[in-house]
Protein backbone atom coordinates (compact mmCIF):
# COMPACT_ATOMS: atom_id res chain seq x y z
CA UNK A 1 119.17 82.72 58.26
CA UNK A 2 119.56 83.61 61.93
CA UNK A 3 117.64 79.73 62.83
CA UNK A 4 120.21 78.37 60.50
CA UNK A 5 123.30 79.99 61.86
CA UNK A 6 122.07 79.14 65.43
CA UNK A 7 121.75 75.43 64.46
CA UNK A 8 124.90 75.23 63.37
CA UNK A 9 126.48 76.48 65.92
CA UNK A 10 124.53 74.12 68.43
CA UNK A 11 125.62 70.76 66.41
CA UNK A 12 129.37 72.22 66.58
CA UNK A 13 129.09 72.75 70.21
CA UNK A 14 127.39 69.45 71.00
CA UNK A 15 130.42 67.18 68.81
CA UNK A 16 132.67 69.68 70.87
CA UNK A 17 130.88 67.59 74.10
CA UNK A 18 130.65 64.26 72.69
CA UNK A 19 134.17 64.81 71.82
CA UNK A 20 135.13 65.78 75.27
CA UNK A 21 133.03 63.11 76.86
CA UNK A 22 134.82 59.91 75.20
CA UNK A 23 137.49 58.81 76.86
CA UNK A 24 141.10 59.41 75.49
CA UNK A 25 142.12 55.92 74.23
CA UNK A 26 146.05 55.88 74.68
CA UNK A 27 148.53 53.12 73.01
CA UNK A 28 149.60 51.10 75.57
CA UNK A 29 153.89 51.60 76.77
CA UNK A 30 156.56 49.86 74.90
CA UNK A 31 156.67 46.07 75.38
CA UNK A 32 159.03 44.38 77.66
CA UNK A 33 160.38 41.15 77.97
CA UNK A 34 159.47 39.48 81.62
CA UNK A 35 161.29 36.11 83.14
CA UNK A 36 160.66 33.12 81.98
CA UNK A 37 159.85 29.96 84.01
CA UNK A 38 161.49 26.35 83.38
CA UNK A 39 160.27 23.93 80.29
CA UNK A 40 157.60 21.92 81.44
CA UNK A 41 157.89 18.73 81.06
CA UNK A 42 155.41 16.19 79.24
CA UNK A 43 154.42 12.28 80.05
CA UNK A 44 156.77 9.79 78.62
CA UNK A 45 153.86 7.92 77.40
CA UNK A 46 153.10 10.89 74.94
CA UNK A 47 154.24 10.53 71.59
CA UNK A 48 157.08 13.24 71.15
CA UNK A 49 158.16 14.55 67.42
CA UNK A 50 161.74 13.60 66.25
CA UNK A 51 163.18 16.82 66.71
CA UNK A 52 162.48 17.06 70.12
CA UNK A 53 165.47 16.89 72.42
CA UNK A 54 168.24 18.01 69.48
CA UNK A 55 167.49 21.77 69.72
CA UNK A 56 167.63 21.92 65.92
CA UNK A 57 165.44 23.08 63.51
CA UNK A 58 164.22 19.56 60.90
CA UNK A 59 164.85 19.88 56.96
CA UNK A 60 162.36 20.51 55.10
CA UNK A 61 161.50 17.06 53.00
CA UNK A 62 161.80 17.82 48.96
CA UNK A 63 159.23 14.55 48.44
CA UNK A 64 155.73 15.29 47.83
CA UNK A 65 153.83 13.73 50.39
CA UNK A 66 150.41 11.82 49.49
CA UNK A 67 148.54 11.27 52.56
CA UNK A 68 146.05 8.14 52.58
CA UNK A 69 142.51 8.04 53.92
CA UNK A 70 143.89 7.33 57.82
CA UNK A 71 146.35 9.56 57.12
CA UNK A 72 143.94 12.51 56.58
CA UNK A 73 141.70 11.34 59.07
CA UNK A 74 144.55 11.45 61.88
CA UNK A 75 145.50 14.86 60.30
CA UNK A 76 142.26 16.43 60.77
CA UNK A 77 142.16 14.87 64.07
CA UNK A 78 144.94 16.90 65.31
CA UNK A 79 144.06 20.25 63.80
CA UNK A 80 140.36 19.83 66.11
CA UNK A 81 142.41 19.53 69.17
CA UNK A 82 144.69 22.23 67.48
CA UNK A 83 141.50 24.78 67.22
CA UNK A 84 139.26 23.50 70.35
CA UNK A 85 142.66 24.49 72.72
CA UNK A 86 143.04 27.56 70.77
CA UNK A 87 139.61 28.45 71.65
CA UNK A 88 140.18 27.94 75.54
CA UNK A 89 143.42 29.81 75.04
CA UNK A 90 141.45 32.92 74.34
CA UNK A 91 139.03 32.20 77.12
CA UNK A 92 142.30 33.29 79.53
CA UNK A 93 143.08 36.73 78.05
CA UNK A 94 141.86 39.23 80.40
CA UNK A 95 144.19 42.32 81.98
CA UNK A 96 146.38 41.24 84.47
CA UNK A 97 146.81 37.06 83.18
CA UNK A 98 150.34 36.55 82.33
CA UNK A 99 150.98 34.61 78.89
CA UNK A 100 153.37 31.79 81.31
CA UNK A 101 149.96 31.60 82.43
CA UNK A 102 148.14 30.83 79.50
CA UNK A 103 151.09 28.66 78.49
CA UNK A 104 150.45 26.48 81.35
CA UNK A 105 146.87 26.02 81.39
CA UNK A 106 147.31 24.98 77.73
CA UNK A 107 149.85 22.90 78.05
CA UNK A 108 148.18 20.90 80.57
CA UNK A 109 145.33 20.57 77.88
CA UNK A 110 147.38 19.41 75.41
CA UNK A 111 148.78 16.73 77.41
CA UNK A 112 145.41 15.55 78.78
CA UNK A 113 144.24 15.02 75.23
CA UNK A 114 147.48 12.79 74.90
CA UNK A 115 149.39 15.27 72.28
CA UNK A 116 152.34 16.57 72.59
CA UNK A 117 153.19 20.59 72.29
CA UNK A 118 154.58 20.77 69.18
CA UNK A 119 156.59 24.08 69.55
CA UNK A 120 158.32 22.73 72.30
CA UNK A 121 161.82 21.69 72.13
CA UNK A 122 161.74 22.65 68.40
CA UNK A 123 164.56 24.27 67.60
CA UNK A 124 165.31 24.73 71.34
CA UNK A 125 161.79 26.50 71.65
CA UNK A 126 161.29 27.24 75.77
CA UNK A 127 157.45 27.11 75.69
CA UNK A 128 154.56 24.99 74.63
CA UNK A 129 152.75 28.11 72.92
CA UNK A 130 153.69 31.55 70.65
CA UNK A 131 152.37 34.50 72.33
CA UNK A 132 152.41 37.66 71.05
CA UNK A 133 151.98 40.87 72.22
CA UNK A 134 151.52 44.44 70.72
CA UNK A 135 154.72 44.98 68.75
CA UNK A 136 156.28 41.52 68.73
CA UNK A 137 155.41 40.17 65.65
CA UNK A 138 154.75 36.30 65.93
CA UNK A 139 156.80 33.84 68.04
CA UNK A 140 157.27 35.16 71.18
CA UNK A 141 157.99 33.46 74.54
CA UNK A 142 155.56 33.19 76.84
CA UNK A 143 157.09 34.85 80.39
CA UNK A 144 156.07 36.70 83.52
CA UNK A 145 154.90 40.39 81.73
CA UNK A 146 151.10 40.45 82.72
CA UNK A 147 148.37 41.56 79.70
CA UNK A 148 147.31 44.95 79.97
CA UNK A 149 143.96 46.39 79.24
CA UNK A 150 144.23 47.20 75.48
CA UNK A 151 146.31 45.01 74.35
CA UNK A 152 146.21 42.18 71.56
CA UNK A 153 148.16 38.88 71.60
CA UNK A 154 148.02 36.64 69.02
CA UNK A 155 148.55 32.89 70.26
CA UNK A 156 150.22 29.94 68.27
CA UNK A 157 149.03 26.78 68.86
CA UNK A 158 150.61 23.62 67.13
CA UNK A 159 149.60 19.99 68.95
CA UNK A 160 151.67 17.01 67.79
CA UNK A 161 148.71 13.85 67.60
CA UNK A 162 149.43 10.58 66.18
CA UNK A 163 151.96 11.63 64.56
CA UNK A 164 150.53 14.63 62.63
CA UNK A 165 150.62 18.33 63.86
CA UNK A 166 147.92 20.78 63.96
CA UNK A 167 148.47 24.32 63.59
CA UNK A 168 146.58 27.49 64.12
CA UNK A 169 146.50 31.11 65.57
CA UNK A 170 144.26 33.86 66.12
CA UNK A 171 144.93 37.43 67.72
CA UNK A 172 142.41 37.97 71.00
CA UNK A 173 141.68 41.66 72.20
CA UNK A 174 142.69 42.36 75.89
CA UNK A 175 140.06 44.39 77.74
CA UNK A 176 139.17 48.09 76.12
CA UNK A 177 141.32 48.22 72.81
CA UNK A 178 141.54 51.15 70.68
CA UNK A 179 139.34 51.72 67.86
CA UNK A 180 142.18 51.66 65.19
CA UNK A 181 143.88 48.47 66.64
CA UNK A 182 140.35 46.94 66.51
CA UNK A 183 140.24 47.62 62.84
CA UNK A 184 143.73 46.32 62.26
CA UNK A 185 142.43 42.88 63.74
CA UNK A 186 139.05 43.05 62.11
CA UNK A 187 140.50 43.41 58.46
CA UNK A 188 143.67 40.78 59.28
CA UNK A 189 140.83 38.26 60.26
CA UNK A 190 138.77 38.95 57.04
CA UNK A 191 141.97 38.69 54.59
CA UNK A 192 142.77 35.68 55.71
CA UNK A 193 139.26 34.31 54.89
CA UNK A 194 139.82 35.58 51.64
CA UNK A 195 143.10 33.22 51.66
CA UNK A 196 141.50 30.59 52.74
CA UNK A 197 138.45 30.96 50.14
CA UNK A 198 141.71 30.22 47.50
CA UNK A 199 142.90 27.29 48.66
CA UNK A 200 142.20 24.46 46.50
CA UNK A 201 143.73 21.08 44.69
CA UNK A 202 145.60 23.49 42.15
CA UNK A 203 146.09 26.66 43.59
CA UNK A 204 149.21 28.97 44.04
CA UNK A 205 150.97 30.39 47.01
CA UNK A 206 151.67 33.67 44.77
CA UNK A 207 147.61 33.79 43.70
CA UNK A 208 147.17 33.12 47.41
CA UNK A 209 149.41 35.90 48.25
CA UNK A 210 147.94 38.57 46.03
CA UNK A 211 144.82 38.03 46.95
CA UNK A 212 145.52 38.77 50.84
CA UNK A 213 147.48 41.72 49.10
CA UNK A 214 144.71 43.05 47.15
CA UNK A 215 142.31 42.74 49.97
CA UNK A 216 144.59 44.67 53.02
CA UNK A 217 145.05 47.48 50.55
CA UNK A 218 141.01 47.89 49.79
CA UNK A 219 140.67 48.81 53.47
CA UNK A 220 143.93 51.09 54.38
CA UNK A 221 144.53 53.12 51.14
């Protein structure tokens, strides 16, 4: 009884040091809006999409639109160049790297693969990229604020090629990031799989949607 109590006592005492040993992982301070440099501007050989240049926000079309062979071929085209610069976009998250940064370096991509940034211009969009940090939610401006250790920023990329645009996004992990905002990523990435694993000739946005639904509340209730 004695061996048992004394046992007990030592595993207590030895989470007590593992406890004390690991580094306090605090949430980063409030977000804050930095300066943000002039548009860039883009080749006039580069194919630009209508709404560039009218600061408005296009209609969307109430015509279904059937997309031929070249059609779908020049669509896929675009969402490549969409994913390949949205893979050297994360390469340039590390503390320290401002997102005007990042916006430049893929901008300059973009443009050397002959597209055009689709966000901007639209709708009087500053910036050839979304990036958000922390707290702001999705379209933010790239500017001056430099990434912190522990934070996440989710980056929008959307390349305008041949007259199609390719759109994706992903949310990167900045240096040491705490265990629950880890998670948060983790399970956003694997309900959106599920999404994706819906999408068919046929399928619903609302069967979509539940899915997603179904699948975030599994892992936080």
């Amino acid at each position: 009884m004695v061996t048992a109590v004394v046992l007990i006592e030592e595993c207590i005492c030895r989470k007590r040091e593992l406890r004390a040993a690991r580094p306090i992982q605090r949430p980063p301070p409030p977000l804050r809006r930095g300066r943000v440099s002039p548009t860039l501007p883009v080749p006039d050989h580069i194919q630009k999409p209508p709404y560039v240049d009218t600061n408005e926000i296009p209609e969307l079309s109430s015509e279904y639109q059937i997309h031929d062979a070249q059609g779908i071929a020049r669509m896929r085209e675009a969402c490549q160049l969409a994913a390949r610069v949205l893979e050297y976009a994360g390469t340039l998250v590390t503390p320290s790297v401002t997102t005007d940064e990042i916006d430049k370096a893929v901008h300059q991509m973009i443009i050397d693969a002959g597209a055009y940034p689709s966000p901007l211009g639209y709708g009087g969009f500053p910036k050839s990229i979304c990036t958000s940090v922390n707290e702001c939610m999705c379209h933010g401006i790239p500017d001056s604020r430099q990434l912190q250790d522990g934070d996440i920023v989710n980056i929008d990329v959307t390349v305008y090629l041949n007259g199609y645009h390719g759109d994706t996004s992903k949310t990167f992990l900045c240096g040491d990031v705490r265990d629950s905002v880890r998670r948060l990523v983790k399970v956003t990435e694997e309900c959106l799989q599920k999404g994706i694993a819906l999408c068919k000739d046929g399928a619903s946005f609302k069967k979509i949607g539940k899915r997603i639904r179904y699948a975030a509340q599994m892992f936080f209730t």
